[in-house]
PDB file of N, CA and C in Angstrom:
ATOM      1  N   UNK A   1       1.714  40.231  35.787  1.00  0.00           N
ATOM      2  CA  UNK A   1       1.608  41.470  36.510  1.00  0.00           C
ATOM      3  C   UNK A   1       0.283  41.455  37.274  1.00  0.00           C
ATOM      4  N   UNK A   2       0.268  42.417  38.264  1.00  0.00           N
ATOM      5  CA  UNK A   2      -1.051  42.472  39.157  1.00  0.00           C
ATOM      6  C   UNK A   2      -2.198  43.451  38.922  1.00  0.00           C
ATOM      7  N   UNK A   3      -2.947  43.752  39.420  1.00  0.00           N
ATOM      8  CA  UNK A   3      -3.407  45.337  39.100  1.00  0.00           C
ATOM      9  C   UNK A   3      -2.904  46.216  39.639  1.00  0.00           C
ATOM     10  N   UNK A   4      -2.203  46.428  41.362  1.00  0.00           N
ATOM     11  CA  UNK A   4      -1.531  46.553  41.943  1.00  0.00           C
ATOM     12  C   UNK A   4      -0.973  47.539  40.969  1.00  0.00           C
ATOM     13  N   UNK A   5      -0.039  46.689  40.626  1.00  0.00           N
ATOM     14  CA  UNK A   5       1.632  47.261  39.716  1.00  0.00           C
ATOM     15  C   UNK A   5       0.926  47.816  38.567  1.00  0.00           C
ATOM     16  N   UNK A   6      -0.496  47.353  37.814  1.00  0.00           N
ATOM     17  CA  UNK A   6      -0.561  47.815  36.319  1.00  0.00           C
ATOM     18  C   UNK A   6      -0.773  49.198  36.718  1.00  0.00           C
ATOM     19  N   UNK A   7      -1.664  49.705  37.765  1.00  0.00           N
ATOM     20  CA  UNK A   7      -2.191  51.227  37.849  1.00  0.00           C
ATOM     21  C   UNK A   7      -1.092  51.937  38.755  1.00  0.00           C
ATOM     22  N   UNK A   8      -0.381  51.193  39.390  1.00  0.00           N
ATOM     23  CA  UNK A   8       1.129  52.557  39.561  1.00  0.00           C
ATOM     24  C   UNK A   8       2.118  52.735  38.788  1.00  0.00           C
ATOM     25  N   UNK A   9       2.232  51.714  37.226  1.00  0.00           N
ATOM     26  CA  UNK A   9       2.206  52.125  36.300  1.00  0.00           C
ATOM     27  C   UNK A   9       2.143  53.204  35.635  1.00  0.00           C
ATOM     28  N   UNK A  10       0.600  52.485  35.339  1.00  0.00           N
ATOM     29  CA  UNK A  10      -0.314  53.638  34.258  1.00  0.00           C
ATOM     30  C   UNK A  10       0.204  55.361  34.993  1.00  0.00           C
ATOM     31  N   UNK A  11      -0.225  55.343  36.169  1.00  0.00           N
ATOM     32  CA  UNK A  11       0.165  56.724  37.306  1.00  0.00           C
ATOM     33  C   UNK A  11       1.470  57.195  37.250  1.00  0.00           C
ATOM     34  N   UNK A  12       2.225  56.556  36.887  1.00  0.00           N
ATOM     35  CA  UNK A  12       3.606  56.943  36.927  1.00  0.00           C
ATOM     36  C   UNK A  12       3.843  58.212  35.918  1.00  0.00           C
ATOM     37  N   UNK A  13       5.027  59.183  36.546  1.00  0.00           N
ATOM     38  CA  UNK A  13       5.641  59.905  35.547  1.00  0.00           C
ATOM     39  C   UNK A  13       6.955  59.287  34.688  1.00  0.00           C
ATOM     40  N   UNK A  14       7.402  58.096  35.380  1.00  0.00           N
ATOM     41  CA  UNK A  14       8.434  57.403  34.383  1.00  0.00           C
ATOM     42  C   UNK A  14       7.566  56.773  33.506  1.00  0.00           C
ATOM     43  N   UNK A  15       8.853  56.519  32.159  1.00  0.00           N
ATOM     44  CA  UNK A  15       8.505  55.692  31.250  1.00  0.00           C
ATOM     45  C   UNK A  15       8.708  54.017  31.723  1.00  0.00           C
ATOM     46  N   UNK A  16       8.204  53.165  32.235  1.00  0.00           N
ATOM     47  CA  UNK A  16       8.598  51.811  32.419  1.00  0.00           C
ATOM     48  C   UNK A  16       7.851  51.040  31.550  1.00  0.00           C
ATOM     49  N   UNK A  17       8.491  50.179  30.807  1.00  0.00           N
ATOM     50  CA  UNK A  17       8.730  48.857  29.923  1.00  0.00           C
ATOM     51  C   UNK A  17       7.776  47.861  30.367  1.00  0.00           C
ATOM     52  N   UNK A  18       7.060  47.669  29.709  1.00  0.00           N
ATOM     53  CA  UNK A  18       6.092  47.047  29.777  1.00  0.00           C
ATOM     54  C   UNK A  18       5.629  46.337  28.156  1.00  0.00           C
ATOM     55  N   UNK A  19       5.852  44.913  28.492  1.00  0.00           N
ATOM     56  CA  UNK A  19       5.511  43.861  26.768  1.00  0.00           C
ATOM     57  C   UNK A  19       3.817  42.589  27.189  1.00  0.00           C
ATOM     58  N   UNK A  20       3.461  42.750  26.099  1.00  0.00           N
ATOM     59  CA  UNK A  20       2.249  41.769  25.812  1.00  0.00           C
ATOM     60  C   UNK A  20       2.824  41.303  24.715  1.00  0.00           C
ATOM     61  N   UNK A  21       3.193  39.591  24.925  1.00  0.00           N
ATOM     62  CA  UNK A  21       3.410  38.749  23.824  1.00  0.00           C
ATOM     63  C   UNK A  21       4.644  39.203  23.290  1.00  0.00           C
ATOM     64  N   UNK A  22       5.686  39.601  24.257  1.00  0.00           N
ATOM     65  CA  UNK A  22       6.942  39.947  23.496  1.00  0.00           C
ATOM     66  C   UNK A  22       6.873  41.482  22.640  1.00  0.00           C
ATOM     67  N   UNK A  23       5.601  42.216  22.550  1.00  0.00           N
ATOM     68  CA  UNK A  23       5.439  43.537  22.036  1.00  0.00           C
ATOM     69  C   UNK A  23       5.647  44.587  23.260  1.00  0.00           C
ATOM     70  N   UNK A  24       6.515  45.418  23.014  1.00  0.00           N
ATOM     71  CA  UNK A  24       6.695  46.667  23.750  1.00  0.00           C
ATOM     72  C   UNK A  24       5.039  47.701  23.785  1.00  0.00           C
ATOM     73  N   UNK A  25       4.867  47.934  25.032  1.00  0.00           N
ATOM     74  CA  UNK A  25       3.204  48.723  25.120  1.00  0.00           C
ATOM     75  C   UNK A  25       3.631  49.531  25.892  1.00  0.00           C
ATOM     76  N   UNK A  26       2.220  50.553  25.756  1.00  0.00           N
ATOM     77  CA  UNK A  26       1.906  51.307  26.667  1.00  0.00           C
ATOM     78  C   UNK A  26       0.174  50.732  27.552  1.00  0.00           C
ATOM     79  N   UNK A  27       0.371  51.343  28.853  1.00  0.00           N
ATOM     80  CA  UNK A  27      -0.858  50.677  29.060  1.00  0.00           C
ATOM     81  C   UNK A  27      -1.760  52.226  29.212  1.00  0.00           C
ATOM     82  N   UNK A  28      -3.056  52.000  28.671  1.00  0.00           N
ATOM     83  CA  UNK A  28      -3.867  53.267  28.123  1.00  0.00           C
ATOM     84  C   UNK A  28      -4.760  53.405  29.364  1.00  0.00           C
ATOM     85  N   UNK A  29      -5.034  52.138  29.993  1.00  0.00           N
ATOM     86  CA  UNK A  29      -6.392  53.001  30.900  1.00  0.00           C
ATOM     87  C   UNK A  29      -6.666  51.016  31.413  1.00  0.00           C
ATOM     88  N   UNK A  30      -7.093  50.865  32.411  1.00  0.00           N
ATOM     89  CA  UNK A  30      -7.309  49.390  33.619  1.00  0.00           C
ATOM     90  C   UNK A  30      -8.609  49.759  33.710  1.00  0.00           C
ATOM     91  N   UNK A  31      -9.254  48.527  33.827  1.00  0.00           N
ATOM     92  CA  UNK A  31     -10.793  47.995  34.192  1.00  0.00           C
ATOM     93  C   UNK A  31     -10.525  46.714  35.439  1.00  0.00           C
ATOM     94  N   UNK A  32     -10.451  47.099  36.563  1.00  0.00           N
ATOM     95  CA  UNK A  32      -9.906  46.164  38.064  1.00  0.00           C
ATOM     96  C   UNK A  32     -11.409  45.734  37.998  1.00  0.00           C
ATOM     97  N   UNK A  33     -12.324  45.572  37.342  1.00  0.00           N
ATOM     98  CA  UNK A  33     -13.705  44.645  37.650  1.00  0.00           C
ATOM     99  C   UNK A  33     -13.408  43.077  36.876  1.00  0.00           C
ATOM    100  N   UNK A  34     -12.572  43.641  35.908  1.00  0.00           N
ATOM    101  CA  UNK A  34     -12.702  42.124  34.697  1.00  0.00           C
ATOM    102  C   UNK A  34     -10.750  41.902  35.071  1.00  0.00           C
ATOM    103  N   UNK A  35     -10.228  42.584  35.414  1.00  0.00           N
ATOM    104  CA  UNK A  35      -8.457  42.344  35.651  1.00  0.00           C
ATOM    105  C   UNK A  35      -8.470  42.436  34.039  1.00  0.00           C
ATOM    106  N   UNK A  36      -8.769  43.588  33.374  1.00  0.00           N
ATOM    107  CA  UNK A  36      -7.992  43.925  32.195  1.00  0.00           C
ATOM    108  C   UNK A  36      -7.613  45.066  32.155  1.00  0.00           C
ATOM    109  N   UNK A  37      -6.514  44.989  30.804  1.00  0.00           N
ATOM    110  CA  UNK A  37      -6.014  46.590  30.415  1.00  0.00           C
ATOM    111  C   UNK A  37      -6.259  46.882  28.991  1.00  0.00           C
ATOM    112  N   UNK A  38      -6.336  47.804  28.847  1.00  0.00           N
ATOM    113  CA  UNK A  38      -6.127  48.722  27.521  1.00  0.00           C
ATOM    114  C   UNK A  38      -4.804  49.111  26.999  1.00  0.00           C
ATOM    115  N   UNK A  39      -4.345  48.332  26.092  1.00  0.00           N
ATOM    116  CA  UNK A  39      -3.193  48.902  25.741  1.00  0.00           C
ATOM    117  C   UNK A  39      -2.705  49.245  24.135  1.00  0.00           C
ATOM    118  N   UNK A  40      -2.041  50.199  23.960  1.00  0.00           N
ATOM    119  CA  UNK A  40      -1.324  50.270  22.911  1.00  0.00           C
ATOM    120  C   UNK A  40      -0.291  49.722  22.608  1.00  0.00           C
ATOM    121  N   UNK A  41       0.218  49.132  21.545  1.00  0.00           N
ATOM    122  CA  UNK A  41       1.733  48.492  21.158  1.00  0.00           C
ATOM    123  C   UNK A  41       2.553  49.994  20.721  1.00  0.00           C
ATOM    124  N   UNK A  42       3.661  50.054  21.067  1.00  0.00           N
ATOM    125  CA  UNK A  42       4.283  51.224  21.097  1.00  0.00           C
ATOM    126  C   UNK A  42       5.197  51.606  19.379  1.00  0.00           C
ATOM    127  N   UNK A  43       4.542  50.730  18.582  1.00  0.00           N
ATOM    128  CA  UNK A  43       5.486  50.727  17.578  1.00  0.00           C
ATOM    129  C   UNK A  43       4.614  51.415  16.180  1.00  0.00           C
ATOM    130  N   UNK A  44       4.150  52.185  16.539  1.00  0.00           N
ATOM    131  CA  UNK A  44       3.221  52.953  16.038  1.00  0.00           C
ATOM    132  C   UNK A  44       1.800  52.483  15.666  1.00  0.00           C
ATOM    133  N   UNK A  45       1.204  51.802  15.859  1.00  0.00           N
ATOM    134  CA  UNK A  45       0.515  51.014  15.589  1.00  0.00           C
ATOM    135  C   UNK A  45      -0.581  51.816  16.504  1.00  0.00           C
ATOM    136  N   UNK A  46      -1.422  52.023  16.332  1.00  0.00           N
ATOM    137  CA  UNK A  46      -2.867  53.047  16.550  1.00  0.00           C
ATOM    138  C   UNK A  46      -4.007  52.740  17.302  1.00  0.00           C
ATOM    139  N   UNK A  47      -3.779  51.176  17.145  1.00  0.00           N
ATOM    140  CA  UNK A  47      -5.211  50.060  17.502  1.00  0.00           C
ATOM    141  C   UNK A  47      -5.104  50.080  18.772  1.00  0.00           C
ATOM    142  N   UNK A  48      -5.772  50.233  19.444  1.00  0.00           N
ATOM    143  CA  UNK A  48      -6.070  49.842  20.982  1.00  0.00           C
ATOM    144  C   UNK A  48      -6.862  48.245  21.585  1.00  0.00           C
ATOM    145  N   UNK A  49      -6.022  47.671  22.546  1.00  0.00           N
ATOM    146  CA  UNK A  49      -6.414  45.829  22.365  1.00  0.00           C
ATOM    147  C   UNK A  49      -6.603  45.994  24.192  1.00  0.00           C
ATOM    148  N   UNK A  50      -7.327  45.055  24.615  1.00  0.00           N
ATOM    149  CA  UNK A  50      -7.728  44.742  25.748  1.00  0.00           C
ATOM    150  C   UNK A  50      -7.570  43.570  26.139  1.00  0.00           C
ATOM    151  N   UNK A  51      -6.639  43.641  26.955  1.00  0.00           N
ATOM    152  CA  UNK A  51      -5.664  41.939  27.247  1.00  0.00           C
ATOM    153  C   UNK A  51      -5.990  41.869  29.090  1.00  0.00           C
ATOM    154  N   UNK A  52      -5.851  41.013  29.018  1.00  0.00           N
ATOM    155  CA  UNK A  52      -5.659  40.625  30.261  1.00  0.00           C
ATOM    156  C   UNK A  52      -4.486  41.082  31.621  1.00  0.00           C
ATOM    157  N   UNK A  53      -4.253  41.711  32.393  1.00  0.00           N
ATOM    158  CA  UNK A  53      -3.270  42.330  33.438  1.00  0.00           C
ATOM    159  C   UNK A  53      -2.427  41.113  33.490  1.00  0.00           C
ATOM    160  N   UNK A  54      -2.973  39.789  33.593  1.00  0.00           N
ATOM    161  CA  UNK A  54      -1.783  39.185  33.917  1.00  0.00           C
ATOM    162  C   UNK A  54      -1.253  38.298  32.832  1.00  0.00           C
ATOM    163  N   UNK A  55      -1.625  38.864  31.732  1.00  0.00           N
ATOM    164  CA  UNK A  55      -0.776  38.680  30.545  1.00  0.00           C
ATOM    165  C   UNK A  55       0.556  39.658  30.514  1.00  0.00           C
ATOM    166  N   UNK A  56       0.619  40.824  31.144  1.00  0.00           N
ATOM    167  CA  UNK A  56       1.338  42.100  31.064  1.00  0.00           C
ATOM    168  C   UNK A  56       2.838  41.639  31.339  1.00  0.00           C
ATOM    169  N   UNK A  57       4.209  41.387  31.263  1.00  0.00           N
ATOM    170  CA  UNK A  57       5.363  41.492  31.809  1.00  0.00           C
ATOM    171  C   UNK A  57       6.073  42.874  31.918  1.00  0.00           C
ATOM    172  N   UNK A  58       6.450  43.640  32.906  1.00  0.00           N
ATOM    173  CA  UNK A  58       7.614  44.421  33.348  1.00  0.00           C
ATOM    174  C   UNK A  58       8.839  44.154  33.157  1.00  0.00           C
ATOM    175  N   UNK A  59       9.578  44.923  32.024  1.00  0.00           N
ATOM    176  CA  UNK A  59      10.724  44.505  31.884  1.00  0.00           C
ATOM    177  C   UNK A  59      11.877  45.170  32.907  1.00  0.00           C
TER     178      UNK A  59
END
């Protein structure tokens, strides 16, 4: 994924599908200086992880 696509995303009022490593996420908040994101895994899981944007797939 790009940053592009991660922050019209994040902006969006739809829900769109979005996996890191095969895990279903949400993306919490983009840093476009380093091309990372903040994301949550959507499976209740609490922890907040900072991966890389173009680790991100759109399903």
């Amino acid at each position: 994924m790009d940053i592009k696509r991660a922050k019209e995303i994040l902006n969006s009022t739809k829900d769109i599908e979005v996996t890191y490593q095969g895990k279903s996420v949400w993306i919490n908040n983009i840093n476009p200086s380093l091309g990372s994101a903040f994301i949550i895994t959507r499976d209740n899981e609490k922890k907040q992880y900072q991966v890389s944007i173009s680790d991100l797939v759109e399903k």
